[in-house]
Protein backbone atom coordinates (compact mmCIF):
# COMPACT_ATOMS: atom_id res chain seq x y z
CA UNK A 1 -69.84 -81.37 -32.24
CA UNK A 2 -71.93 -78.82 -32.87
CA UNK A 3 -74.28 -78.83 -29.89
CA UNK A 4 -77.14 -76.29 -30.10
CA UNK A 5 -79.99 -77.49 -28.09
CA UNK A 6 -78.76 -76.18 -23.89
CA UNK A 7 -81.52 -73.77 -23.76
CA UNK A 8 -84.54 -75.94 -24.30
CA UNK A 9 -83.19 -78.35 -22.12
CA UNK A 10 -82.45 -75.85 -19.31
CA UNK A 11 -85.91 -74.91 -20.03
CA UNK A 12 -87.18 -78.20 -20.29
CA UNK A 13 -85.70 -79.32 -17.09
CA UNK A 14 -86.57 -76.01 -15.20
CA UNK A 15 -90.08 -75.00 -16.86
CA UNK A 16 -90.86 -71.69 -14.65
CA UNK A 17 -90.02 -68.42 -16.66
CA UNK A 18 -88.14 -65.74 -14.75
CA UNK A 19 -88.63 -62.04 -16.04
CA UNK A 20 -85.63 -59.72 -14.99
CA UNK A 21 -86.27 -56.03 -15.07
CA UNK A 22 -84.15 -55.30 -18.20
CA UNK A 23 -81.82 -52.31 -16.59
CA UNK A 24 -81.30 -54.87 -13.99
CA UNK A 25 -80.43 -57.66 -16.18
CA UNK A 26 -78.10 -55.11 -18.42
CA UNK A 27 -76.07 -54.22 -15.52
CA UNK A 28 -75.42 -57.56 -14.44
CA UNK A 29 -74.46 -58.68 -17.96
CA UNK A 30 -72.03 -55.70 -18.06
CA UNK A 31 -70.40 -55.81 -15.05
CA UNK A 32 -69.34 -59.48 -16.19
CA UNK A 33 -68.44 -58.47 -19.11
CA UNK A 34 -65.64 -55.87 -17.72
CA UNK A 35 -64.75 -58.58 -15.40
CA UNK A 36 -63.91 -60.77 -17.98
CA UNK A 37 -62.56 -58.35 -20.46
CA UNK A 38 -60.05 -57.40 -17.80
CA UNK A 39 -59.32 -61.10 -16.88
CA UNK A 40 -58.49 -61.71 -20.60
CA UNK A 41 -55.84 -58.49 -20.69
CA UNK A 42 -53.99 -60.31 -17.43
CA UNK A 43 -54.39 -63.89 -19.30
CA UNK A 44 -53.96 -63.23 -22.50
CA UNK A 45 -56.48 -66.38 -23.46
CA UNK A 46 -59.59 -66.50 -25.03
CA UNK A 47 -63.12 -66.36 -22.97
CA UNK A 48 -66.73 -67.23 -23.57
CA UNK A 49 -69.90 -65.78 -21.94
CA UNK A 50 -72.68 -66.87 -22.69
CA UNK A 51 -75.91 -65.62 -22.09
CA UNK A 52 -78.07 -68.98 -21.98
CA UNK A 53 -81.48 -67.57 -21.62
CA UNK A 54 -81.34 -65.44 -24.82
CA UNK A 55 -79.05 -67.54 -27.06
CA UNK A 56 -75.36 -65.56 -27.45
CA UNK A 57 -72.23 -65.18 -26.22
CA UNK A 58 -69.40 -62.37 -26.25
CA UNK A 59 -65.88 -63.61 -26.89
CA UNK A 60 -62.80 -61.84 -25.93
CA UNK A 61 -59.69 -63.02 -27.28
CA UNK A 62 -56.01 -61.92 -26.01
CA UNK A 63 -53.08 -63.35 -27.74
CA UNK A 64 -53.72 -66.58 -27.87
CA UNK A 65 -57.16 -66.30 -29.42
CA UNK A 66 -54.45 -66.31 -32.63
CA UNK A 67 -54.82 -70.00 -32.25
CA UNK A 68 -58.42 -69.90 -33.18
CA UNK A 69 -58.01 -67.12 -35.95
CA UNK A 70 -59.47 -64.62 -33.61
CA UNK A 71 -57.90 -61.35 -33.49
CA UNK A 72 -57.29 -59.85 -29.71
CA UNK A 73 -60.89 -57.77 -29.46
CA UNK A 74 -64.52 -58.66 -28.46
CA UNK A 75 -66.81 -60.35 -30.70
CA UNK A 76 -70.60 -60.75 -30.61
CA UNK A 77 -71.93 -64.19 -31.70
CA UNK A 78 -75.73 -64.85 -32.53
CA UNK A 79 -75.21 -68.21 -30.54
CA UNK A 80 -74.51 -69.78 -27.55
CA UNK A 81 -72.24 -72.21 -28.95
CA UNK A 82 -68.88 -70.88 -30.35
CA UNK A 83 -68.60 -72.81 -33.58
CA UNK A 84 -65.63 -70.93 -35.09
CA UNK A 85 -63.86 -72.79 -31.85
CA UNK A 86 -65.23 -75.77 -31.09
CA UNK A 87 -64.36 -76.55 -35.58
CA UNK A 88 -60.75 -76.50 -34.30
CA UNK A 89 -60.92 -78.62 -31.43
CA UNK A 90 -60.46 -82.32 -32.46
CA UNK A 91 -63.96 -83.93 -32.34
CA UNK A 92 -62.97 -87.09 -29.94
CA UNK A 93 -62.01 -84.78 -27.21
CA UNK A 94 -64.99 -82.20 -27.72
CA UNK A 95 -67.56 -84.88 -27.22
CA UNK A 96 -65.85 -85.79 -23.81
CA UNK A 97 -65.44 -82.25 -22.79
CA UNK A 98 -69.99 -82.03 -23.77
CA UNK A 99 -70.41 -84.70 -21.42
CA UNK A 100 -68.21 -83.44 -18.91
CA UNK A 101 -70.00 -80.09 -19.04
CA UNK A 102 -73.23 -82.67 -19.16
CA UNK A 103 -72.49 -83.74 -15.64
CA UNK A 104 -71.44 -80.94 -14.80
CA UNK A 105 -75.05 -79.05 -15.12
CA UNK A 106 -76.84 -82.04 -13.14
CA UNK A 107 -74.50 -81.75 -10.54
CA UNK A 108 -74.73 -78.19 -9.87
CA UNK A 109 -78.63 -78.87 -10.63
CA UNK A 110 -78.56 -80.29 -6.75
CA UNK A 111 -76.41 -77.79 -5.41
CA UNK A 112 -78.37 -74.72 -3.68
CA UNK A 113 -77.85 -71.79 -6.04
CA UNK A 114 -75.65 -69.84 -3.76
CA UNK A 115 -73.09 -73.19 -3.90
CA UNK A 116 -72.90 -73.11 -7.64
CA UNK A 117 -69.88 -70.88 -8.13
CA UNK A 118 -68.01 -73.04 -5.86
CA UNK A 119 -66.97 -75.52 -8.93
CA UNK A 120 -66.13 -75.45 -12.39
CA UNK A 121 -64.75 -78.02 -14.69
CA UNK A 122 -61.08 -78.64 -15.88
CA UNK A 123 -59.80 -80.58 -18.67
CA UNK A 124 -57.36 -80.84 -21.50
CA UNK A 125 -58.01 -80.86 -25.24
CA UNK A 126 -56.49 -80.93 -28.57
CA UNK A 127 -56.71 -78.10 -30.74
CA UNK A 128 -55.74 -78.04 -34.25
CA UNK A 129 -53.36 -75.03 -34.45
CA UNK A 130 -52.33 -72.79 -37.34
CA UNK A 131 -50.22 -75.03 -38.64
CA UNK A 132 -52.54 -77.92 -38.65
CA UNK A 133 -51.39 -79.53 -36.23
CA UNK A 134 -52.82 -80.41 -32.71
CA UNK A 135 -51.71 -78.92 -29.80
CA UNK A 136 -52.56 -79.55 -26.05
CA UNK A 137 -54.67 -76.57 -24.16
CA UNK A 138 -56.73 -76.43 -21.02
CA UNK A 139 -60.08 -75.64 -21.21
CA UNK A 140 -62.74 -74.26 -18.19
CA UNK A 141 -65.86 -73.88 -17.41
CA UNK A 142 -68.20 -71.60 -14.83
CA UNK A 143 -71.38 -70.94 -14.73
CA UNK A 144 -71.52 -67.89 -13.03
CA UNK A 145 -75.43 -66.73 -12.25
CA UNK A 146 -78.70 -68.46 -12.49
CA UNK A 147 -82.22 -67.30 -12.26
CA UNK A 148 -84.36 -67.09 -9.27
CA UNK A 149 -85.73 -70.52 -10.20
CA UNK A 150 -82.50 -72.25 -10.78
CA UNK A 151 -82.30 -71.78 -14.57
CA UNK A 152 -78.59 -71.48 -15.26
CA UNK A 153 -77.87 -68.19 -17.10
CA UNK A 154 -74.89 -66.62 -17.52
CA UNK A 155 -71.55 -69.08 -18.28
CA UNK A 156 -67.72 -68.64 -18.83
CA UNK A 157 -65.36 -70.66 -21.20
CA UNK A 158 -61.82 -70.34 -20.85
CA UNK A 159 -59.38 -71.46 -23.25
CA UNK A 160 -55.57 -70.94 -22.14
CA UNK A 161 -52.35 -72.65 -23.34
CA UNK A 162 -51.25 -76.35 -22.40
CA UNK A 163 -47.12 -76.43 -20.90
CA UNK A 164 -47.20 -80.14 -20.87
CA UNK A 165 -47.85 -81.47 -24.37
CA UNK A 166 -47.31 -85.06 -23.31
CA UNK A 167 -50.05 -88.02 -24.97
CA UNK A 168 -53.04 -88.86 -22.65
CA UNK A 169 -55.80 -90.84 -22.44
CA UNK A 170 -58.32 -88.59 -23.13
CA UNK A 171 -59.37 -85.12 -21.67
CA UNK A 172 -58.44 -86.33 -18.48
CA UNK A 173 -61.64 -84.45 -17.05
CA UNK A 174 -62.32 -83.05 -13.66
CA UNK A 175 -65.03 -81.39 -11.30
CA UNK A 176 -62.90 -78.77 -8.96
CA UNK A 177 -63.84 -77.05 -5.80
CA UNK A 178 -62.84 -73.74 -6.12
CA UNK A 179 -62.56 -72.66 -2.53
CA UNK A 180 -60.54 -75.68 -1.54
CA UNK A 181 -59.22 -76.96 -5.21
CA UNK A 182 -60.33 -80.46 -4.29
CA UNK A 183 -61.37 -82.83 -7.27
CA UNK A 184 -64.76 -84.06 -7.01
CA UNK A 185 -64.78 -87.98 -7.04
CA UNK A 186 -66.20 -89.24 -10.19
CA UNK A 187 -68.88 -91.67 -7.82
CA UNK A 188 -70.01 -87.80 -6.38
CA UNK A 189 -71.80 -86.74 -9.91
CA UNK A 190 -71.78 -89.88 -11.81
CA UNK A 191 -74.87 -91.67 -10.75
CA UNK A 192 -76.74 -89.17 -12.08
CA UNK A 193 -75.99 -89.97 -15.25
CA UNK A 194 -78.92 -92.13 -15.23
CA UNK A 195 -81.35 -89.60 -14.46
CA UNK A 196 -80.82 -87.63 -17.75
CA UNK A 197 -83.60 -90.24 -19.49
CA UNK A 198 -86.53 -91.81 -18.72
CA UNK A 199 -86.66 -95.26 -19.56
CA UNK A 200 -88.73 -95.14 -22.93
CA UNK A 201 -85.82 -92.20 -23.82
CA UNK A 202 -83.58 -94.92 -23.13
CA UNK A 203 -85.32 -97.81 -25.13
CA UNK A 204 -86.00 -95.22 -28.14
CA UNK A 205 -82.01 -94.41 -27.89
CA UNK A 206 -81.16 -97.99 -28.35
CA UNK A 207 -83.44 -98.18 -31.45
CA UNK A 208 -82.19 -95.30 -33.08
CA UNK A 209 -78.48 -96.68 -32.45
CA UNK A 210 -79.62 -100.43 -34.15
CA UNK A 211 -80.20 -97.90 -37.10
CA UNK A 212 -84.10 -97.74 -37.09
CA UNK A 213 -86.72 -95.25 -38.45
CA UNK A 214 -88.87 -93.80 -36.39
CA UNK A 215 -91.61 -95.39 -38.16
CA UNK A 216 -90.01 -98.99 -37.45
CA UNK A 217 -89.67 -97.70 -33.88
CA UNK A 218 -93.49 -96.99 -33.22
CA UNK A 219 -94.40 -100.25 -34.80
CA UNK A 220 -92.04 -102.47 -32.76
CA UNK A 221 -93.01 -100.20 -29.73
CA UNK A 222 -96.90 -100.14 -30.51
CA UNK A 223 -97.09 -96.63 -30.42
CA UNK A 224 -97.33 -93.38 -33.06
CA UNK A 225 -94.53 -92.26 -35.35
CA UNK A 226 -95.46 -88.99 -33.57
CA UNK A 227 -95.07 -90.22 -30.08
CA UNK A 228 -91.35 -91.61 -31.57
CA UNK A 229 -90.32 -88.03 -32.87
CA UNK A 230 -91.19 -86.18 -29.74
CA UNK A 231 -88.76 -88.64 -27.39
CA UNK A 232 -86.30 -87.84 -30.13
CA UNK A 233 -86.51 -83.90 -29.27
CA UNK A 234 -86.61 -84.54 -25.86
CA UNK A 235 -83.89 -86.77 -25.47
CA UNK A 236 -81.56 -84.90 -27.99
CA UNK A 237 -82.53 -81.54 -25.36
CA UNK A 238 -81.57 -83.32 -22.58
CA UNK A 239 -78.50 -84.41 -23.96
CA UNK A 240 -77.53 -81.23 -25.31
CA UNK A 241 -76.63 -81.91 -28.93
CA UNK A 242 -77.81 -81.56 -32.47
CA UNK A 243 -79.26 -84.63 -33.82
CA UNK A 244 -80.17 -87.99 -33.20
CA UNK A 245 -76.69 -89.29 -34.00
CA UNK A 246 -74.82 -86.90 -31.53
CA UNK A 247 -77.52 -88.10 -28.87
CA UNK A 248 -76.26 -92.05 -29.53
CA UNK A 249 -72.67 -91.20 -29.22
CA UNK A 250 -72.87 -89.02 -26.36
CA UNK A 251 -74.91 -91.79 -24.61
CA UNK A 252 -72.23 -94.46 -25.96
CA UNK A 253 -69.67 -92.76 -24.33
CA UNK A 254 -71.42 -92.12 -20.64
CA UNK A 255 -72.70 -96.28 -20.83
CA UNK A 256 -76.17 -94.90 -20.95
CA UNK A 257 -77.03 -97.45 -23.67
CA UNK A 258 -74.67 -100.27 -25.49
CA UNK A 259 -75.08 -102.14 -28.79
């Protein structure tokens, strides 16, 4: 998975622009970045921020960033997606963990903003080592700070060894209240699964899954090739991935459509 469409859909779903005075936004961006520097030292894993409003991330690898080929420093990606990672992590279990992080967003979309940092996500995935083979870690997300108008802006990754190596069914995925560490029942975010897309997203979807052009899909629908192309952007933002075929599997996967 290669996922690289989060910003327009924050923006998409959250249209209002918020400037921050730039020495402002600077110190807040730095004083996370010590935090997490110094959280890596202690940890020894490897950590993501991203900045979502302006498209990159800082990663700071301690001793076990040696999984991923990164040596134990700070780097500066061009990116809010960390590619060099997500190409080791086996592809089944990174499309769970997107739609994980998927509900994730439109959960904490209904929380007030000062609720946000109460939860993160938890999960397990396989990670193809330097050996080539796959090993077990855990994977987390935060997001830490949003704008003024609820635009999500500044998140944390965190990749850290697995103990238990043992098979599973999946990422075994979770929603956790940090205050209380209480899981978040599946029925509390799930139904908002189908809110992501409208109802001609949905139709469109099912098209494109039958294997149709988008030219075939405005004729059956009786409406422009044009009209057809722009659902495709929108639903592929709102569904955070690449392409058209990303957006059918992810959907697959959370029952949004079937074929």
């Amino acid at each position: 998975m290669t996922a690289k469409s989060i910003i327009e859909e924050i923006n998409d779903l959250l249209t209002e622009q918020v400037s921050i005075d730039p020495l402002r936004k600077k110190t807040i961006i730095e004083h996370y970045k010590q935090i997490v520097q110094s959280y890596v030292k202690v940890e020894q894993s490897v950590a993501v921020l991203t900045n979502y409003q302006d498209n990159y991330s800082h990663i700071f690898a301690g001793a076990f960033g040696s999984v991923f080929g990164l040596k134990s420093e700070s780097t500066y990606i061009d990116s809010a997606f960390e590619d060099n990672i997500f190409n080791k992590i086996h592809p089944d279990d990174l499309l769970e963990r997107h739609v994980l992080e998927l509900r994730y967003f439109h959960f904490l979309k209904t929380l007030p903003l000062e609720d946000r940092h109460k939860y993160n996500t938890y999960c397990y995935i396989r990670t193809n080592n330097l050996e080539g083979i796959y090993k077990y870690i855990t994977h987390r997300t935060y997001f830490l700070t949003s704008l003024s108008n609820g635009i999500i802006w500044l998140a944390l990754c965190i990749y850290s060894p697995c103990v238990e190596q043992n098979q599973r069914k999946g990422i075994e995925g979770k929603i956790i209240n940090n205050e209380n560490g209480e899981i978040l029942p599946v029925a509390k975010y799930l139904h908002y699964d189908k809110m992501i897309l409208s109802d001609r997203e949905l139709e469109i979807l099912r098209e494109i899954a039958l294997g149709k052009g988008s030219k075939e899909i405005a004729s059956e629908l009786y409406i422009s090739p044009y009209t057809v192309s722009r659902h495709r952007q929108n639903l592929i933002r709102k569904l955070k991935v690449a392409n058209s075929a990303e957006a059918v599997k992810t959907a697959l996967l959370m029952e949004l459509i079937t074929i």
